[in-house]
Structures are given as structure tokens and as C-alpha cells.
Protein backbone atom coordinates (compact mmCIF):
# COMPACT_ATOMS: atom_id res chain seq x y z
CA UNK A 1 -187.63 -3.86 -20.99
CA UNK A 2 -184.19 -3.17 -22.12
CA UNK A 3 -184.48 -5.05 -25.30
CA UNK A 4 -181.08 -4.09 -26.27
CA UNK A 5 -180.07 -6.78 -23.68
CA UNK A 6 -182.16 -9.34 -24.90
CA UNK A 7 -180.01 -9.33 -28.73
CA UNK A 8 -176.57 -11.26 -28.26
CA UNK A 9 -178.43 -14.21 -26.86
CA UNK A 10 -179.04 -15.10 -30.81
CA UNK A 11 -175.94 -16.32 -32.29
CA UNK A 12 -178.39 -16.23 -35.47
CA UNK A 13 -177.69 -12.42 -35.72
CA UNK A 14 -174.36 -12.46 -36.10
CA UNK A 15 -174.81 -14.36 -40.02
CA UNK A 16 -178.51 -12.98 -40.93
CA UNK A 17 -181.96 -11.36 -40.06
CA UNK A 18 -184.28 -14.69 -39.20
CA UNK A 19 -187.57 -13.39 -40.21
CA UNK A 20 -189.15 -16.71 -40.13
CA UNK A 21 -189.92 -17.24 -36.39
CA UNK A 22 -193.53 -18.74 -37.13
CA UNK A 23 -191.94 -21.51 -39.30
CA UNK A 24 -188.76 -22.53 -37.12
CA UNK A 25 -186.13 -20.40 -34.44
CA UNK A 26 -182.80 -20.73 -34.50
CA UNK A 27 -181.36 -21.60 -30.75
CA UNK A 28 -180.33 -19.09 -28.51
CA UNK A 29 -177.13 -18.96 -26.73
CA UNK A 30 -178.75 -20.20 -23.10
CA UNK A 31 -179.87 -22.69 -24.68
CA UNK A 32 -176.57 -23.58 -26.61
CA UNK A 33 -175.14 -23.27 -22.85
CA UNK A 34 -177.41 -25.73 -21.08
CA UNK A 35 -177.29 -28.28 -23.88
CA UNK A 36 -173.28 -28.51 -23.67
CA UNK A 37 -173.80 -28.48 -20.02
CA UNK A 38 -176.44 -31.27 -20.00
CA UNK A 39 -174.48 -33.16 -22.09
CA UNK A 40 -172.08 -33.04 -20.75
CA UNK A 41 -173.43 -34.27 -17.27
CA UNK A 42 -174.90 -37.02 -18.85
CA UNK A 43 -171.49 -38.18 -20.62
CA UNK A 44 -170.61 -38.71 -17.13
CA UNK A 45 -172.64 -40.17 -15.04
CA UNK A 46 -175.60 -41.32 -17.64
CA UNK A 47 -178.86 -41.26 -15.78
CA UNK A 48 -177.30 -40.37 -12.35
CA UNK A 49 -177.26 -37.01 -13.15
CA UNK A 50 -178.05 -33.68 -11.03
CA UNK A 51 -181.86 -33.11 -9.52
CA UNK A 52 -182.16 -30.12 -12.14
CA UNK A 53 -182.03 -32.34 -15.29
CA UNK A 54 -184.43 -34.73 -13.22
CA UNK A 55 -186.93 -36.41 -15.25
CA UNK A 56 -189.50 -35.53 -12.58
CA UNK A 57 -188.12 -32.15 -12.43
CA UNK A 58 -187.61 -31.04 -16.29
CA UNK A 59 -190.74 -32.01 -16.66
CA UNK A 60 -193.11 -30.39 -14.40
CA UNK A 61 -191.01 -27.08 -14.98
CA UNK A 62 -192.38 -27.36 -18.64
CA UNK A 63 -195.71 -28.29 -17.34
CA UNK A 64 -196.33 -25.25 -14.98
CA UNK A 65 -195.13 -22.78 -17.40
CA UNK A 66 -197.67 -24.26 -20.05
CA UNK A 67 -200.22 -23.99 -17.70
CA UNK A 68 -199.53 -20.82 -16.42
CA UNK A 69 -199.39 -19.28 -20.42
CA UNK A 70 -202.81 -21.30 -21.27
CA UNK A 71 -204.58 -21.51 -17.72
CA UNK A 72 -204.85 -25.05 -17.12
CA UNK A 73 -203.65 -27.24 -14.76
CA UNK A 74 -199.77 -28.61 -14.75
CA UNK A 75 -201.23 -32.48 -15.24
CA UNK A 76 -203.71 -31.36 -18.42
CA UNK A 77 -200.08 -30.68 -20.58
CA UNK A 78 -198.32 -33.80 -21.90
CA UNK A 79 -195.21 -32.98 -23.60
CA UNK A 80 -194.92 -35.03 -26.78
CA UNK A 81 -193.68 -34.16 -30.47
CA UNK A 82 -195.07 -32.48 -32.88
CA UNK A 83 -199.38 -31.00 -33.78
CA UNK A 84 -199.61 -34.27 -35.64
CA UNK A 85 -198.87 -36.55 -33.38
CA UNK A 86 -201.29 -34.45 -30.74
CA UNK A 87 -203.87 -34.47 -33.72
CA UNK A 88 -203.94 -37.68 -34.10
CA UNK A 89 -203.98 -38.84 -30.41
CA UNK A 90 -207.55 -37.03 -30.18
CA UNK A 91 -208.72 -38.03 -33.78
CA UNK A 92 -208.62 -41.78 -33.31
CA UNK A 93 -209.89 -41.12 -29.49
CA UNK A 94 -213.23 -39.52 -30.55
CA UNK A 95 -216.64 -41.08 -30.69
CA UNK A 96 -218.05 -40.47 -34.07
CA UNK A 97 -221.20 -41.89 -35.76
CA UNK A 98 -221.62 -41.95 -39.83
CA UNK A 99 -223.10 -39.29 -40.82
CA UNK A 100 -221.69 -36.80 -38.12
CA UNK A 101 -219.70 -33.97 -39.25
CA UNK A 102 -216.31 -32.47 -38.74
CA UNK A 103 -215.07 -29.33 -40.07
CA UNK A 104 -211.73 -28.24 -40.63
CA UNK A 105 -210.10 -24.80 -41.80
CA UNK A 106 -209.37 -24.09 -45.48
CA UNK A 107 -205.87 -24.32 -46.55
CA UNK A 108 -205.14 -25.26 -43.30
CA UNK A 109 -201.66 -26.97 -42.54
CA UNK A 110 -201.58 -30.14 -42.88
CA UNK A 111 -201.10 -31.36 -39.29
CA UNK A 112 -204.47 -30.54 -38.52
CA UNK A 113 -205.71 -32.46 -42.04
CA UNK A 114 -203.97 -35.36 -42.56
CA UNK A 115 -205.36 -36.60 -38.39
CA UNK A 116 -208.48 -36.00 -39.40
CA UNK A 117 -208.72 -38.10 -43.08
CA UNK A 118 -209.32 -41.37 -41.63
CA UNK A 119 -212.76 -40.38 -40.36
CA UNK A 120 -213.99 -39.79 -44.41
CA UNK A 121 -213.54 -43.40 -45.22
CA UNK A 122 -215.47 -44.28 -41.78
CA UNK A 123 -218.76 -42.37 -42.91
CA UNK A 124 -217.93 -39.06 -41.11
CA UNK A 125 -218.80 -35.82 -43.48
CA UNK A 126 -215.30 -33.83 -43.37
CA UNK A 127 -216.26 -30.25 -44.77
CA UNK A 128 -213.32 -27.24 -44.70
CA UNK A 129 -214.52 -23.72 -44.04
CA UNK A 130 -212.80 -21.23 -45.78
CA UNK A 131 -211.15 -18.53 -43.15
CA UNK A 132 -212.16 -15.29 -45.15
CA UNK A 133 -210.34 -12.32 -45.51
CA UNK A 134 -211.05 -11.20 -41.92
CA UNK A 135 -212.35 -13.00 -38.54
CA UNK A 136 -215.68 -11.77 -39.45
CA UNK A 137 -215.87 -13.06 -42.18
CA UNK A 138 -214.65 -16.29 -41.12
CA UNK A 139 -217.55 -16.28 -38.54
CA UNK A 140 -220.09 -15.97 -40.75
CA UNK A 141 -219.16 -18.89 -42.94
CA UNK A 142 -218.54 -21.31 -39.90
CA UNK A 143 -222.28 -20.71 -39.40
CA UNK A 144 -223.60 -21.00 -43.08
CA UNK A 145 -221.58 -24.44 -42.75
CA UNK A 146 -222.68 -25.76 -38.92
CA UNK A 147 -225.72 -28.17 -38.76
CA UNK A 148 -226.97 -30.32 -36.43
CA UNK A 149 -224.82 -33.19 -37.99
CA UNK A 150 -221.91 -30.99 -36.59
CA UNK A 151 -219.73 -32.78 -33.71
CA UNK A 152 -216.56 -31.71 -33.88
CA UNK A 153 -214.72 -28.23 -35.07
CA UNK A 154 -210.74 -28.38 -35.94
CA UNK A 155 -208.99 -25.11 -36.34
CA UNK A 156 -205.88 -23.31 -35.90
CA UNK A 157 -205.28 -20.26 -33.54
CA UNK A 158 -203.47 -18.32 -36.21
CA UNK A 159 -203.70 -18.92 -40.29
CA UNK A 160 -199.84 -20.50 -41.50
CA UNK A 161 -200.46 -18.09 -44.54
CA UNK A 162 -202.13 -15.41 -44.07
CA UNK A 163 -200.89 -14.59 -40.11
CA UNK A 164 -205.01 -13.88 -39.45
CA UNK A 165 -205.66 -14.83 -35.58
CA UNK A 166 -209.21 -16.49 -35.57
CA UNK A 167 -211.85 -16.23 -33.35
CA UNK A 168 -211.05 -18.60 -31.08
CA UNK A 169 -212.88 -17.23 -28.32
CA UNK A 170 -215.76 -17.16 -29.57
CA UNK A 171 -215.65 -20.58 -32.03
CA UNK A 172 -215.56 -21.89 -28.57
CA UNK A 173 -218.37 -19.96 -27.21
CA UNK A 174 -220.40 -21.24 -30.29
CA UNK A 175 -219.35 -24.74 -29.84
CA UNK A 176 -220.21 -24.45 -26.47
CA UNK A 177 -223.61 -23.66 -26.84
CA UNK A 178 -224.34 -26.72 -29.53
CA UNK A 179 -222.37 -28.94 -27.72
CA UNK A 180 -219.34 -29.38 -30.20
CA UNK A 181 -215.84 -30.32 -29.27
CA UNK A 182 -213.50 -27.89 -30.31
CA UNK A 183 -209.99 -28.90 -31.19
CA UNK A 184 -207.03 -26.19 -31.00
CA UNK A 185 -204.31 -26.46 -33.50
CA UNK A 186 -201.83 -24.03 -31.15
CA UNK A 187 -198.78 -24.29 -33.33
CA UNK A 188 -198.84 -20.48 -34.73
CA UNK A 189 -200.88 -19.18 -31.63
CA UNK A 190 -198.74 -20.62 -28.52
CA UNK A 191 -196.42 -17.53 -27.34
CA UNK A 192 -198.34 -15.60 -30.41
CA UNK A 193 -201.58 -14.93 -29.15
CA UNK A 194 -203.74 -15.50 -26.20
CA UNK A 195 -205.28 -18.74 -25.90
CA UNK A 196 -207.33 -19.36 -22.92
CA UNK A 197 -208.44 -23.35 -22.55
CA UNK A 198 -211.30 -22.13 -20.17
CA UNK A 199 -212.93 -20.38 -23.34
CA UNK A 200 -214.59 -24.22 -23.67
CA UNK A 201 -211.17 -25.57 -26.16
CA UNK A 202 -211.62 -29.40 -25.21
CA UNK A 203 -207.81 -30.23 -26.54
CA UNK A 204 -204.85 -28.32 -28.31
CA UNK A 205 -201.95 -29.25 -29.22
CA UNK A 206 -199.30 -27.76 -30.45
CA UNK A 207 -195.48 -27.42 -31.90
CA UNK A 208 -193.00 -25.89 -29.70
CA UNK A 209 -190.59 -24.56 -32.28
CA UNK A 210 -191.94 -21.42 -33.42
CA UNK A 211 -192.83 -18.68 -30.69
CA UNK A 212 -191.81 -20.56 -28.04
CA UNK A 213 -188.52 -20.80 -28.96
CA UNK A 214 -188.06 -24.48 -28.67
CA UNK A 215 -186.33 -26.98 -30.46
CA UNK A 216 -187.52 -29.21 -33.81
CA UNK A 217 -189.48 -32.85 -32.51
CA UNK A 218 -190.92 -30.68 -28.90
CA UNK A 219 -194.84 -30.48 -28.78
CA UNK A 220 -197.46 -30.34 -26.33
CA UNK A 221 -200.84 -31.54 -25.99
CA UNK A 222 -203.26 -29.70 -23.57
CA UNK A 223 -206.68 -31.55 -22.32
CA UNK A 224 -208.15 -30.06 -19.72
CA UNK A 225 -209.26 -33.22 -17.26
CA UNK A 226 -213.04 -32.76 -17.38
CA UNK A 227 -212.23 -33.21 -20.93
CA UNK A 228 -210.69 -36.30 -21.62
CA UNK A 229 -213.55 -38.63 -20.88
CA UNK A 230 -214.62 -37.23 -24.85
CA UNK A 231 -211.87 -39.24 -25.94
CA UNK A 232 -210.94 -42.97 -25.66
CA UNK A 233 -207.49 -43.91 -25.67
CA UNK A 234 -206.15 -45.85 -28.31
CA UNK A 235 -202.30 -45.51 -28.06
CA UNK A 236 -201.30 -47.38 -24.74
CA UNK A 237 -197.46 -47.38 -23.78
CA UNK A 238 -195.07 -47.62 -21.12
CA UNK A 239 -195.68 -44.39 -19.84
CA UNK A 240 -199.74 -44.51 -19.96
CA UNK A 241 -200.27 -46.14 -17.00
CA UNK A 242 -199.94 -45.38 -13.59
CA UNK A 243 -196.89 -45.77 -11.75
CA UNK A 244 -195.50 -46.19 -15.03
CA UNK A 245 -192.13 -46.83 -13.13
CA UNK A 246 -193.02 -49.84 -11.77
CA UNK A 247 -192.91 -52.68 -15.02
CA UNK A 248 -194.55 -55.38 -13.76
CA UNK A 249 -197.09 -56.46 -12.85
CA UNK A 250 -198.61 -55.23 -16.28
CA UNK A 251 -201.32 -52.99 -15.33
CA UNK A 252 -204.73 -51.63 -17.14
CA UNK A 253 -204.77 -48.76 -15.14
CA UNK A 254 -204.88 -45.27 -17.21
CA UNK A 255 -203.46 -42.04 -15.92
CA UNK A 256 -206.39 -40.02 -15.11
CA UNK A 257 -204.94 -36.96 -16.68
CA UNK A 258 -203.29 -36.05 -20.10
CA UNK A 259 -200.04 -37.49 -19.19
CA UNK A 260 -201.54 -40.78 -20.24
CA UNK A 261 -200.80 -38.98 -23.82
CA UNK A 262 -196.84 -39.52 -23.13
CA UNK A 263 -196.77 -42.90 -23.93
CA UNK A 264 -193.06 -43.93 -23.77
CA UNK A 265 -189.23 -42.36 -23.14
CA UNK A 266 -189.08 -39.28 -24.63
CA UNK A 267 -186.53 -37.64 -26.08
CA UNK A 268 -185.14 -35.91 -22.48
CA UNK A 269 -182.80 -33.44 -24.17
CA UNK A 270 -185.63 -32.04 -26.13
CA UNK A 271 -187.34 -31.39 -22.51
CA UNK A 272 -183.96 -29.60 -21.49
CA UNK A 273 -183.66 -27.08 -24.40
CA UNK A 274 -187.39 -26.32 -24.06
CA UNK A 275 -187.50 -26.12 -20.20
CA UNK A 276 -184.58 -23.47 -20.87
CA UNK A 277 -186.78 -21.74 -23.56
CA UNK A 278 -189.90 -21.52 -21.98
CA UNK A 279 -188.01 -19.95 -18.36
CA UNK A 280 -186.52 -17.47 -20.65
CA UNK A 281 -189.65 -16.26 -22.44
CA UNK A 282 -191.07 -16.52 -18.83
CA UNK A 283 -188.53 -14.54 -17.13
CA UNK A 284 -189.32 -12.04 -19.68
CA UNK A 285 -193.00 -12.25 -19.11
CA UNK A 286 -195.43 -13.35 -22.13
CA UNK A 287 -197.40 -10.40 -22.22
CA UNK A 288 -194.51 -8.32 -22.70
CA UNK A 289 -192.70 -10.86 -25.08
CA UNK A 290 -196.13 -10.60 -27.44
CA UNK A 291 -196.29 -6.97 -27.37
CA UNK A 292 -193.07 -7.07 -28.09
CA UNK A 293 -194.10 -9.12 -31.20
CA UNK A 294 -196.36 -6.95 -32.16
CA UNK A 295 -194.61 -4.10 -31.66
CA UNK A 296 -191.99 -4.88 -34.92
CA UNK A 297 -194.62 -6.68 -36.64
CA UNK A 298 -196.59 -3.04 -36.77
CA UNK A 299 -193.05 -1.25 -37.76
CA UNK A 300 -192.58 -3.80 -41.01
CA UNK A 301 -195.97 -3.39 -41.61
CA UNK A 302 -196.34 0.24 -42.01
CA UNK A 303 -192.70 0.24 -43.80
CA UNK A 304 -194.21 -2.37 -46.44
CA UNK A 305 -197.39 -0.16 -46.88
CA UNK A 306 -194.75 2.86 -47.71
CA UNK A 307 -193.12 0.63 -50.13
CA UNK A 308 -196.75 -0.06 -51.88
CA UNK A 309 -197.05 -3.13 -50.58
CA UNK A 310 -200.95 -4.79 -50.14
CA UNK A 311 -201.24 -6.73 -46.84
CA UNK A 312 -203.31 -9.73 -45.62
CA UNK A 313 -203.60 -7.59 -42.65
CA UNK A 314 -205.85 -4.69 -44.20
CA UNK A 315 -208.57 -6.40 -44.14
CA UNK A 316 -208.41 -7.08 -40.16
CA UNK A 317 -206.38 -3.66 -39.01
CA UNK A 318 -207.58 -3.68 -35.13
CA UNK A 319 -206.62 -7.64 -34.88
CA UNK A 320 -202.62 -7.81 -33.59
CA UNK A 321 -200.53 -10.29 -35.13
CA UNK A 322 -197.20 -11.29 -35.44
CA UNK A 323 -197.06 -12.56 -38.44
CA UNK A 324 -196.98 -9.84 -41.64
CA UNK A 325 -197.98 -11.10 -44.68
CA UNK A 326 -197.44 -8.55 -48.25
CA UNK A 327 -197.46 -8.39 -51.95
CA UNK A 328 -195.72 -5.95 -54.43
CA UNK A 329 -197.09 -5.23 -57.94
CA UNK A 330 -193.92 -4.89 -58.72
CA UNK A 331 -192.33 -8.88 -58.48
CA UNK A 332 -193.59 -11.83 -57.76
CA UNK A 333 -193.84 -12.66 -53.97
CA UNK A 334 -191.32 -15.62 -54.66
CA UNK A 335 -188.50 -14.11 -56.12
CA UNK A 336 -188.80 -11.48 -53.52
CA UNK A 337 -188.05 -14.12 -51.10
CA UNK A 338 -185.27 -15.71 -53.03
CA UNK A 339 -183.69 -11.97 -53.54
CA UNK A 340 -184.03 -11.59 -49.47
CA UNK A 341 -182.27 -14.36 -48.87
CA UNK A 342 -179.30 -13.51 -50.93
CA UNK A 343 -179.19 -10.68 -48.82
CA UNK A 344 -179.45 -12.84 -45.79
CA UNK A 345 -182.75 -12.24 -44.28
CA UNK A 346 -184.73 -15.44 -44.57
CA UNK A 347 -188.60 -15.25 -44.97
CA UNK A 348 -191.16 -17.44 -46.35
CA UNK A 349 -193.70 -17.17 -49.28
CA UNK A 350 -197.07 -18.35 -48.81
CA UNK A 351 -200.67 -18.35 -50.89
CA UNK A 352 -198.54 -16.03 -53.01
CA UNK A 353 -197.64 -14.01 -49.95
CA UNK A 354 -194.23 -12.77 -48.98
CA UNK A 355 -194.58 -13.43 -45.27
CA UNK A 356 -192.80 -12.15 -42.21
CA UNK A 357 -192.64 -13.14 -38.40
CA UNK A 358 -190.11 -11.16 -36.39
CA UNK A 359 -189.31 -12.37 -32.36
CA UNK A 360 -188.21 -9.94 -29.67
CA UNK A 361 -184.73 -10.81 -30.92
CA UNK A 362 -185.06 -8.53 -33.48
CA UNK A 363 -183.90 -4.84 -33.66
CA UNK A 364 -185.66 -1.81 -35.02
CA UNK A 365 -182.90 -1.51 -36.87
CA UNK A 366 -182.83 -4.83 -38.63
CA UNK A 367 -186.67 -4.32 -39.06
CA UNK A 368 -185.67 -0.61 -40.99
CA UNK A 369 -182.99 -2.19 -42.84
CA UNK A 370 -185.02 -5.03 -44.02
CA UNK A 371 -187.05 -2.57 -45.49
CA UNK A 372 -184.33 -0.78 -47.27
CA UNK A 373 -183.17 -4.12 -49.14
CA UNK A 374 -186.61 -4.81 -50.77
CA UNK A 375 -186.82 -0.93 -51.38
CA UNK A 376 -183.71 -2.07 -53.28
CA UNK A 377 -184.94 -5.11 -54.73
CA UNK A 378 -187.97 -3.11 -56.14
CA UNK A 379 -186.25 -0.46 -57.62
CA UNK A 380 -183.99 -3.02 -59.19
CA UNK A 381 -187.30 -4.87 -60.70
């Protein structure tokens, strides 16, 4: 891959180094294109517009490509906002009983809280599992903490903070065998890492602004069919039912698949700048756009550890991530950031870490010289 190619499509490198990619991405140019184009079409002719911006057609292009990356079937991926929204879509569908329990990561984002809160006032034990330094370790608390109260597991592919993949594998082979539902948050793993909803993940959902590339207010929610009879549905809209197209007579009849999850009109140009996203990425290849990934998250990694930096990734070396998360002894992890971003390059701090997530966007070079400006900003300290 000629990767060299692959760097005008981000206007964003013309004004600064966007090392931020698990938080938000700026748009690329193809998708600046298609937007203009879209709109426009639709400034036009309003809904008559051509086959390619289709409802129908938008939307089943974002379903295969979903499917394809998490091996499910096109009809198991509704597209709808945001994790929350996915989240809570599952949360109020479940069948709890007081005194069940439900566990949920340690500082985990709040998306994959805040769904789950309602149960604690209902009788349901909610109990967080800290993620440990490594995946090991994370393992062997999740098993001090399961019982056979346990019903339900929440947790993310990929820790917000810390840029640790979890087990996900095999929290789902565990589940499996005690007959737990496991619920997915995807948000940092989707594009990141692989995620394989055969592994026994009963429902994910996700954000599609971060490694897929896609715009702010895109999600999905994946549930595998065999799946959804673990979760009653609670949100009924336009959309829900089937032959949603048709308005009346009203009609009780559910979508047998996750689709049933998009529960009114969406917002269509959202579909358009992800459809263009995800073929991008795809035309690429995923496996090559995550070892990509990895790739120049190794190369800022091993420049930090030159620069005496301590990273959340020595304690899991043979795990590949994306996301590179360091500390100096030198300054404070937060006015590192602040000192970055006078210099243009835009990270995050988190749990006290200074943390990075390059996409295939970005250069060695800009990787190298990244490394020379907090080199800088150290010896200035």
C-alpha cells in the first residue's frame, strides 16, 4: 500500500497533526466531495433523488460492510446514533430479576454506565470490575467477581484511557459457558481491533466517529438474530414494524431482525458520509488499515520510550493497539497536552495519561516530528 497516496485526502493535515482519532476524525476530502454532491442533489429534486443516495441503497451498503468487518449478517446491523442510545436499547430490553447481577468495566466511559443505572434502583446488583494493568489481569478479577447471581457482562473492546484491548474473545467464551449475555461496547474497538460477533457477543453497539472515520451522531447496533429474543423491545416507532412504509393500517408486527432498533427517519446525510467512509476504509482493506494502525502506533511508542516516557502499554507488550498512552517525570501529562496543541498536534489526556491514536492518515514523518516537539517541550521543562 502506497500510503503516500492515501495523505491529501485529509484536509486536516494541511493546519495540524490530529492525534486524536479514538476520540473524533476530522472528514476527509471524499467525503467533503460526496456531501456537496449529495446536497446538492437533494437541493434539487428533494427526495427524488438518484438510486445511489437511495434510502434502500445507502443503507444496505453500510449494512454489508458492517457485517463483512464483524461477521454477521447485513439485517443484525441497525444504523442508529451514538453507544448510548445502542446501550440503552438493550438495557431496558433485558429480563432481569432482583437480585441478579450485572457487571460493568471500571472507569469505563460513560455510555456504557449511565444505560445501565436504572437497573440499581430496580434491585439488580451493578458491580464494576476493575480492567488491571494487563488483559490478564483483567481476567482474573472478572472471575474473583462472577457468581451465580451473574446475568449479564458490559464491557468495552478497547479501554478510552488506557488504549488496553480486552479479552473479548474469551469474556465471551466465559460467558458462554455460564450462560451470561455479553454486551459489546465497540466504540474504541470497531476498525481498531478484531471483533468477531460469533465469539458468543449477544449485542454491540457502537460510535462510528472514531476508527471508522465517520461523522459525529452515526452509530450502529449489532444483534445477531438468534439473539434478540434475550431482549424485549421497548422503544416502538415508525420504522419498527414491518413494511414500515406502509402507515396505516397501524400494525403490531415487529421486524424480526435488528432493524426493528431504527425506530424512525434518520438523519440520511449521516448514512451518506458514513457509507463513503466505510467504502474507503474498505477499498483499502481493514486488515491492512489496522496494521497500518499499528504500525505508527509502535513508531510513537518506541520514540516516547527514548524520550523516558512510561507507557500503559508495558505492561501488555505482545497485545497491538492503536491507541498509545505515556507519562513523563518530567511535566505533568496535562500541560504536555496543552503545550502540543500550541504546536498544533492535538491529543488527549486521560487517567493522567498523555494519550495518542494515530490513523493511516498519518506520516512517519509527522509521527518523528511529533516526537521532536515534546523532546522540545521536555527540555524546555
Amino acid at each position: 500500500m502506497d500510503w503516500e497516496n492515501i495523505y491529501p485526502d485529509f484536509p486536516v493535515n494541511k493546519s495540524m497533526t490530529w492525534l486524536n482519532n479514538c476520540g473524533t476524525t476530522p472528514a476527509m476530502a471524499p467525503v467533503v466531495e460526496e456531501m456537496k454532491a449529495y446536497y446538492e442533489a437533494y437541493g434539487n429534486s428533494g427526495l427524488f433523488l438518484p438510486s445511489k443516495w437511495s434510502f434502500g441503497a445507502v443503507k444496505l451498503a453500510i449494512q454489508k460492510i458492517i457485517a463483512r468487518l464483524l461477521n454477521v449478517m447485513p439485517s443484525d446491523v441497525a444504523v442508529i446514533h451514538n453507544t448510548s442510545e445502542g446501550m440503552n436499547f438493550v438495557s431496558h430490553g433485558l429480563k432481569l430479576k432482583r437480585g441478579d447481577e450485572l457487571l460493568l468495566l471500571e472507569n469505563e466511559y460513560p455510555s456504557n454506565v449511565y444505560p445501565w443505572e436504572h437497573w440499581g434502583k430496580k434491585g439488580i446488583v451493578l458491580k464494576t470490575v476493575p480492567s488491571g494493568a494487563s488483559p490478564d489481569e483483567f481476567l482474573s478479577a472478572l472471575e474473583r467477581e462472577l457468581n451465580r447471581h451473574t446475568r449479564v457482562i458490559c464491557l468495552s473492546a478497547v479501554h478510552w484511557c488506557t488504549g488496553m484491548p480486552l479479552p473479548v474473545k474469551e469474556v465471551a467464551g466465559i460467558c458462554g459457558e455460564r450462560g451470561i449475555l455479553f454486551m459489546l461496547d465497540g466504540a474504541q474497538g470497531a476498525g481498531h481491533v478484531e471483533i468477531d460477533m460469533n465469539w458468543g457477543i449477544h449485542a454491540c453497539a457502537f460510535s462510528a466517529w472514531k476508527w471508522l472515520l465517520g461523522p459525529l451522531g452515526a452509530g450502529l447496533l449489532v444483534i445477531p438474530e438468534r439473539h434478540l429474543h434475550n431482549f424485549g423491545f421497548v422503544f416502538k416507532g415508525t420504522g419498527s414494524v414491518v413494511d414500515d412504509g406502509r402507515y396505516l393500517p397501524y400494525r403490531d408486527g415487529i421486524k424480526p431482525s435488528a432493524e426493528r432498533y431504527m425506530i424512525s427517519t434518520a438523519n440520511f446525510a449521516d448514512w451518506v458520509y458514513l457509507r463513503t467512509s466505510l467504502e474507503y476504509l474498505e477499498r483499502i482493506g481493514f486488515p491492512k488499515v489496522m496494521e497500518r494502525i499499528y504500525a505508527l502506533s509502535n513508531l510513537l511508542a518506541s520514540g516516547l520510550k527514548d524520550l523516558g516516557f512510561s507507557l500503559a502499554g508495558d505492561a501488555f507488550p505482545e497485545i497491538r493497539t492503536g491507541i498509545v498512552c505515556g507519562k513523563s517525570d518530567k511535566m505533568e501529562s496535562g500541560v504536555i497536552v496543552n503545550e502540543l496543541a500550541q504546536n498544533k498536534i492535538i491529543v488527549r489526556e486521560r487517567l493522567g495519561w498523555v494519550r495518542f491514536a494515530p490513523h493511516i492518515y498519518i506520516s512517519e514523518d509527522r509521527v518523528s516530528k511529533t516526537l521532536s516537539v515534546i523532546e522540545k517541550i521536555l527540555a524546555g521543562s
